[in-house]
C-alpha atoms as a PDB file:
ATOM      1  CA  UNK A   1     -21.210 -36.609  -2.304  1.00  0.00           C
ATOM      2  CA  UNK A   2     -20.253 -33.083  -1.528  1.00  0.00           C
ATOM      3  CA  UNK A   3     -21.210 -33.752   2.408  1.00  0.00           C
ATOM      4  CA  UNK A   4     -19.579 -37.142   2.453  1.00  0.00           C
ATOM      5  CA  UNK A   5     -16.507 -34.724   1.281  1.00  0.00           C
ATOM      6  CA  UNK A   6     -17.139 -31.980   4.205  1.00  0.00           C
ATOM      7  CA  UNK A   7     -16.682 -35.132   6.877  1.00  0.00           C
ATOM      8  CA  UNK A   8     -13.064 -36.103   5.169  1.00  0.00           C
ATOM      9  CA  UNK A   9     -11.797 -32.560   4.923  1.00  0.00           C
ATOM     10  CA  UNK A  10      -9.673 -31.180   7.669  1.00  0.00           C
ATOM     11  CA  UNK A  11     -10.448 -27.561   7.814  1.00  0.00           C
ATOM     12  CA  UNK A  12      -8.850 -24.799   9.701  1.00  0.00           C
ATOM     13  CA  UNK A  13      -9.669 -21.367  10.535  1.00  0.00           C
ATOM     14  CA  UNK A  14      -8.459 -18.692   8.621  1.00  0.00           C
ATOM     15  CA  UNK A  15      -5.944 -16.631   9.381  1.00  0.00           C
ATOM     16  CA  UNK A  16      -6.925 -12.894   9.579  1.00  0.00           C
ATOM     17  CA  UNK A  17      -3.562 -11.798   8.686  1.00  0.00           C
ATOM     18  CA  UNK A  18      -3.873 -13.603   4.853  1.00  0.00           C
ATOM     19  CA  UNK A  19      -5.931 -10.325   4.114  1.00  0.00           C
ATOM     20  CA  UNK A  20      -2.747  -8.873   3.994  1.00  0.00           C
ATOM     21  CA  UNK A  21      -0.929 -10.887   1.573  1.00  0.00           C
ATOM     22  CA  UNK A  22      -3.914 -11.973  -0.450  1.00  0.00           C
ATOM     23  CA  UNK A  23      -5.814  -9.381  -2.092  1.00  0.00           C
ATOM     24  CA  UNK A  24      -6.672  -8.160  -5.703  1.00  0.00           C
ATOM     25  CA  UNK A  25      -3.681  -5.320  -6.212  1.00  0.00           C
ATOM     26  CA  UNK A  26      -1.134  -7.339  -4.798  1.00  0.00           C
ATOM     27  CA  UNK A  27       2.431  -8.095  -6.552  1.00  0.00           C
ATOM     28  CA  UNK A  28       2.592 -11.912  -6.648  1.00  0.00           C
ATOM     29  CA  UNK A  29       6.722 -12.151  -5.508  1.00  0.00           C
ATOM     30  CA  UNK A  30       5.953  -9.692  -2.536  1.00  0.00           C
ATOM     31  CA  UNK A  31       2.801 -11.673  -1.508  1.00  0.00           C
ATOM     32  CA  UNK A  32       4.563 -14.952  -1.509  1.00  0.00           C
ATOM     33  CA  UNK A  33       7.198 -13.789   0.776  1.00  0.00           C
ATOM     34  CA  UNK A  34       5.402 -11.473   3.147  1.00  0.00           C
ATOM     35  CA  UNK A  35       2.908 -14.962   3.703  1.00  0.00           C
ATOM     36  CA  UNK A  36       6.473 -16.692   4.016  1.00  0.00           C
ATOM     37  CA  UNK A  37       7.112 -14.147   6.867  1.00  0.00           C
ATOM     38  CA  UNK A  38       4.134 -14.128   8.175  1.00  0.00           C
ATOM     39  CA  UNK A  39       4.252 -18.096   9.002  1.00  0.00           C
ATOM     40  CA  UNK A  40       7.625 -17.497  10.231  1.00  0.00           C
ATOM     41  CA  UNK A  41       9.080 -20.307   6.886  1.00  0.00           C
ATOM     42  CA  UNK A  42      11.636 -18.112   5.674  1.00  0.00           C
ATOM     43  CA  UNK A  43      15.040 -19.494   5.935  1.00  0.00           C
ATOM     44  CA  UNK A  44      16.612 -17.434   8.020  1.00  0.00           C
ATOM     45  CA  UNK A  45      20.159 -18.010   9.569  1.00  0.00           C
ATOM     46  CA  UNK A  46      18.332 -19.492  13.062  1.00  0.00           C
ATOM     47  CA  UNK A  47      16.312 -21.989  10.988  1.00  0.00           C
ATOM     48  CA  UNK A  48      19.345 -23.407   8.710  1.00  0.00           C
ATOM     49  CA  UNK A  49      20.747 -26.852   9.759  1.00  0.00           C
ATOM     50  CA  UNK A  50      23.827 -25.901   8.705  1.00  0.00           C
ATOM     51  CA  UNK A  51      26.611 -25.761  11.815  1.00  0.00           C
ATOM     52  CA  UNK A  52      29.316 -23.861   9.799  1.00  0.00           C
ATOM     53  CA  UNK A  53      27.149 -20.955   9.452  1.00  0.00           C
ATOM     54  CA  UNK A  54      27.326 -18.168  11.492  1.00  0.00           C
ATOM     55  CA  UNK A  55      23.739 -17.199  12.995  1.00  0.00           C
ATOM     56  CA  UNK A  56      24.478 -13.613  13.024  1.00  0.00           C
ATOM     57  CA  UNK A  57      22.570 -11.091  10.682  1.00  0.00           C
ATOM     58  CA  UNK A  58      23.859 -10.368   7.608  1.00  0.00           C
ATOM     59  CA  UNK A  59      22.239  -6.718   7.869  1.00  0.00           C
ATOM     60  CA  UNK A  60      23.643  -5.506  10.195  1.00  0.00           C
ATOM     61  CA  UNK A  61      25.554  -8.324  12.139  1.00  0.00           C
ATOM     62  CA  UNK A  62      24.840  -7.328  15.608  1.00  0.00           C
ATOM     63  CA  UNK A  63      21.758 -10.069  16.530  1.00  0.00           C
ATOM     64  CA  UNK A  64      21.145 -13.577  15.272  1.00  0.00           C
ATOM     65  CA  UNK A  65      19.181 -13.375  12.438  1.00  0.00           C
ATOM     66  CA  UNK A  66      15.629 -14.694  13.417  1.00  0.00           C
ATOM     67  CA  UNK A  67      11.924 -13.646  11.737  1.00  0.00           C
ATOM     68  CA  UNK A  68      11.303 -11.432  14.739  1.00  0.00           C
ATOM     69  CA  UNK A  69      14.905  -9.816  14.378  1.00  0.00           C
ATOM     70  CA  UNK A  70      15.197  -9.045  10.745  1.00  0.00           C
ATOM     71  CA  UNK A  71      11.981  -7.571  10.518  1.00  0.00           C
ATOM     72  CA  UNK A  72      11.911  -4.789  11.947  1.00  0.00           C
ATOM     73  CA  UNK A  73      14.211  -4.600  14.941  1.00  0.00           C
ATOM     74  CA  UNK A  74      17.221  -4.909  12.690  1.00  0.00           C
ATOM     75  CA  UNK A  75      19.135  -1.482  12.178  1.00  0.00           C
ATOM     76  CA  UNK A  76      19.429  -1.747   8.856  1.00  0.00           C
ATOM     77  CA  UNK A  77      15.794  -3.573   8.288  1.00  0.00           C
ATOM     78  CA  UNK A  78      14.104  -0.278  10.449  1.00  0.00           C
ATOM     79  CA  UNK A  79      16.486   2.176   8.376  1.00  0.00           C
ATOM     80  CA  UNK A  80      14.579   0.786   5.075  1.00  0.00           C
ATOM     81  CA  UNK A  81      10.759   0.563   7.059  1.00  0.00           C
ATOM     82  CA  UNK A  82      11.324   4.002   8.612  1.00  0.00           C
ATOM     83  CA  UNK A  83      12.079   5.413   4.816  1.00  0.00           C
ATOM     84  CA  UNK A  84       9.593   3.793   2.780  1.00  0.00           C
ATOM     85  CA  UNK A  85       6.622   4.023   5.196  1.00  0.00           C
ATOM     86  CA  UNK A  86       7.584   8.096   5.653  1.00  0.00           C
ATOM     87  CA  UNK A  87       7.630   8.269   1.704  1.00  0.00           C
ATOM     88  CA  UNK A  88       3.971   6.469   1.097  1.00  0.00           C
ATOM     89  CA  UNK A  89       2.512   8.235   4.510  1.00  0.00           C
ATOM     90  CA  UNK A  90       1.609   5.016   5.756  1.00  0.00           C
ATOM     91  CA  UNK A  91       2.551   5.251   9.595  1.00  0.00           C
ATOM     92  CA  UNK A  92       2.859   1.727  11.288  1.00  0.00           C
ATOM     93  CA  UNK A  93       3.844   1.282  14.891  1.00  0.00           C
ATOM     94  CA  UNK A  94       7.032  -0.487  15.910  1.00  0.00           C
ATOM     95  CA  UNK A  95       5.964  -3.768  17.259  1.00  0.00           C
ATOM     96  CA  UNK A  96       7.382  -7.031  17.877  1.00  0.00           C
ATOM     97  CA  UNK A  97       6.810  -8.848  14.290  1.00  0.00           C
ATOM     98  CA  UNK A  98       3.566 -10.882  15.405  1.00  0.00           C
ATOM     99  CA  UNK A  99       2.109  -7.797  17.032  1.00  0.00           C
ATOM    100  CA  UNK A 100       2.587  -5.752  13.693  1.00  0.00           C
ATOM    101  CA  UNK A 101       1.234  -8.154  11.635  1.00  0.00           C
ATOM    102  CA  UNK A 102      -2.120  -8.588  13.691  1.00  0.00           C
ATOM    103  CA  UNK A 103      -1.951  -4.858  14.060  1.00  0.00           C
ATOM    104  CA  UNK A 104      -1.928  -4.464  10.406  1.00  0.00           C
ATOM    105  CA  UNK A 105      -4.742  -7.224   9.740  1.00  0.00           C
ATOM    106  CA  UNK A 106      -7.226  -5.070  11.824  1.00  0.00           C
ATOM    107  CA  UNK A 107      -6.161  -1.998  10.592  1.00  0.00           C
ATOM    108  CA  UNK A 108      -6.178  -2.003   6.936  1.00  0.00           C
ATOM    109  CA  UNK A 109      -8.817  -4.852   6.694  1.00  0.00           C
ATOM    110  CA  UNK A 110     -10.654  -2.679   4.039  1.00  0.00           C
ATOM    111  CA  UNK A 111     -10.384  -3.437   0.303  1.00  0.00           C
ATOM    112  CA  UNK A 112     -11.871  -0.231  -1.091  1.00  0.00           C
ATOM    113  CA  UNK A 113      -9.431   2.464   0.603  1.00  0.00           C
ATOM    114  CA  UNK A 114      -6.175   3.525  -1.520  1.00  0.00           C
ATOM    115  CA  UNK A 115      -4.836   4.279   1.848  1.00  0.00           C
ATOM    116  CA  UNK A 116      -5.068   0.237   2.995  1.00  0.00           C
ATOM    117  CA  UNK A 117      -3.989  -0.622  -0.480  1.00  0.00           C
ATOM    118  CA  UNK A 118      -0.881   1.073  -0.178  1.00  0.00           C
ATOM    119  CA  UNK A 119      -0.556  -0.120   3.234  1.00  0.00           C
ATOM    120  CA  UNK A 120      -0.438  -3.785   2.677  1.00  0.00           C
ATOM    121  CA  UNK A 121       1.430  -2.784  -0.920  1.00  0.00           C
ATOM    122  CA  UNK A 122       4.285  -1.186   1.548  1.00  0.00           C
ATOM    123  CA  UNK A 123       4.006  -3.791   4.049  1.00  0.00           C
ATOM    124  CA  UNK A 124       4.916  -6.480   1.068  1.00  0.00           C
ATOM    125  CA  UNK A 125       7.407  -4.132  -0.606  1.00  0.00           C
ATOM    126  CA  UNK A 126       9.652  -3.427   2.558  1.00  0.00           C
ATOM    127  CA  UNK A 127       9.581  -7.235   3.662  1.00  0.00           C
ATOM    128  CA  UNK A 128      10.508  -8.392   0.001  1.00  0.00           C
ATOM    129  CA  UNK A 129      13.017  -5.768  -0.507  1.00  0.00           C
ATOM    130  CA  UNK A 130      14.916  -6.563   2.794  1.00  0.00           C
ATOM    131  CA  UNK A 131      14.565 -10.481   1.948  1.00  0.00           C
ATOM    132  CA  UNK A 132      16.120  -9.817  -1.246  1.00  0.00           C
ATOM    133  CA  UNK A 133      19.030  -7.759   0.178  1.00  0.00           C
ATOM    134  CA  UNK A 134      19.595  -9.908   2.944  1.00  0.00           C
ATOM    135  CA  UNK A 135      19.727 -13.089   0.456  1.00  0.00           C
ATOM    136  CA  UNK A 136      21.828 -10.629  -2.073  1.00  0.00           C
ATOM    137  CA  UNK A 137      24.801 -10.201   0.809  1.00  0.00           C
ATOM    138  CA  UNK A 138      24.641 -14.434   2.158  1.00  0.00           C
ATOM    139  CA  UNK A 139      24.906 -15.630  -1.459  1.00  0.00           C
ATOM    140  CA  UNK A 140      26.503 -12.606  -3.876  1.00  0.00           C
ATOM    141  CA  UNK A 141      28.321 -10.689  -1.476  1.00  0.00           C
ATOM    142  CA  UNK A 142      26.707  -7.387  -3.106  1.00  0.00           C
ATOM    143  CA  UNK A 143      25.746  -4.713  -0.389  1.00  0.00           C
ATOM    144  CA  UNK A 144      23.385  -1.719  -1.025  1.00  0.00           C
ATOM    145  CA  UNK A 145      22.590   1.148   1.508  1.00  0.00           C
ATOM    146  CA  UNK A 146      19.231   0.679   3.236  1.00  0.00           C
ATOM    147  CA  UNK A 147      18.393   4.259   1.402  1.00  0.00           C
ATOM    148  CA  UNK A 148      19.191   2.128  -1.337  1.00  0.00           C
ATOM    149  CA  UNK A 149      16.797  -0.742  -0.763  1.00  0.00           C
ATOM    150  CA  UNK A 150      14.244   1.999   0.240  1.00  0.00           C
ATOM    151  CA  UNK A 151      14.367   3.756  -2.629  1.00  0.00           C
ATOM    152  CA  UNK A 152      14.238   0.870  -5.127  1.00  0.00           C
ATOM    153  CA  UNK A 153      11.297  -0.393  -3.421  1.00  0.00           C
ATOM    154  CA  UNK A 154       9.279   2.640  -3.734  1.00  0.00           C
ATOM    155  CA  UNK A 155      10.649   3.121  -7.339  1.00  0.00           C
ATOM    156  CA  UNK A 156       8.792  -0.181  -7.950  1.00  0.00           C
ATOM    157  CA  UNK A 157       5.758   0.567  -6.370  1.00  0.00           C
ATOM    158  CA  UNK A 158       5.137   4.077  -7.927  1.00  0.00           C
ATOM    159  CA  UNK A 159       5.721   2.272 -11.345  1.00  0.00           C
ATOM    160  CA  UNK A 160       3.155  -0.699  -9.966  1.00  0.00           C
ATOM    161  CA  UNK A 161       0.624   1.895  -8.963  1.00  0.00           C
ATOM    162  CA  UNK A 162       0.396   4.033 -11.552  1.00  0.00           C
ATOM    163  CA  UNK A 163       0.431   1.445 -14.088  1.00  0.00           C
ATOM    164  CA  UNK A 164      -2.921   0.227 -12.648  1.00  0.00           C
ATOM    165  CA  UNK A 165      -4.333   3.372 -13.748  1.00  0.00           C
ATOM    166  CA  UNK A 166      -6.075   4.195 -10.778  1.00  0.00           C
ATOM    167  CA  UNK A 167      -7.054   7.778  -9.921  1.00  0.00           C
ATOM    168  CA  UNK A 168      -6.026   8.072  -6.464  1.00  0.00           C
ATOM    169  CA  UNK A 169      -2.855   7.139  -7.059  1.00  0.00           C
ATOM    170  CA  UNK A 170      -2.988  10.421  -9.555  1.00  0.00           C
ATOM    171  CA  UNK A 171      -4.474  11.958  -6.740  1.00  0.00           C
ATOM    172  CA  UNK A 172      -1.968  11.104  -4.038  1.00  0.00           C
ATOM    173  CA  UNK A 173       1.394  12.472  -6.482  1.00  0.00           C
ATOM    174  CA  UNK A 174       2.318   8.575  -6.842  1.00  0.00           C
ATOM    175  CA  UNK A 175       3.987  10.246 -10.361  1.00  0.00           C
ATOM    176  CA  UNK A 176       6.643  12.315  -7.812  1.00  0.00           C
ATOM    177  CA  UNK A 177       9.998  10.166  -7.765  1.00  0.00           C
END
């Protein structure tokens, strides 16, 4: 039975980014968004059907709003990754969106190292927080400052971190604000 099943099933490779989503620590919203991202399914202004739309990026409205646009080349988008990533001390180059993400697989591939947990826990963070501000200006018409959005996001994470009781976030002042 179980090889007649093996025959049926289509199988595909993994993808070595999932690492990066998918792992013990992670914050379920964050992780479903970043893998959103990462397959490029967000619904971003380039992949709406809608015609009376304007394509144009809500951040910072100088671009049309595509994956490979709003993160990270976006002013306001870099404004919030240049913040957050200087605040945890987790330095990531500025690549095209693909490159970053396959830079990032290989890089902080290990589960046991704080450092690659808060890595991939900033990664998530800064993606989600961005998402949510760019879907708080389309549909509320509520704007916050990218130190804003920064801020918040590391605000959450701190709280995240330490309430997982782990020592090297003790270790690594996660309790400064």
């Amino acid at each position: 039975m179980v090889k007649d099943w093996r025959l049926l099933r289509h199988t595909r490779p993994t993808s070595t980014s999932m690492h990066l989503c998918w792992f013990k620590y992670r914050i379920p919203r964050h992780a479903f968004i970043l893998w959103l991202a990462i397959k490029g399914r967000l619904r971003t202004m380039d992949r709406l059907h809608d015609r009376e739309r304007a394509k144009i990026c809500t951040l910072c409205s100088l671009e049309d709003e595509t994956h490979e646009h709003l993160f990270f080349n976006c002013r306001f988008s870099h404004e919030v990754w240049a913040w957050i990533t200087t605040k945890h001390k987790t330095p990531w180059p500025n690549y095209r969106w693909p490159d970053l993400i396959q830079w990032g697989a290989i890089t902080h591939k290990s589960k046991s190292l704080f450092s690659s947990l808060v890595a991939r826990l900033t990664l998530a963070a800064s993606v989600y927080s961005i998402w949510m501000e760019r879907n708080q200006r389309v549909f509320k018409a509520t704007y916050r400052s990218a130190p804003r959005t920064a801020e918040e996001a590391h605000e959450l994470l701190r709280t995240y971190l330490l309430g997982l009781n782990l020592q090297e976030a003790i270790q690594d002042n996660w309790f400064m604000p």
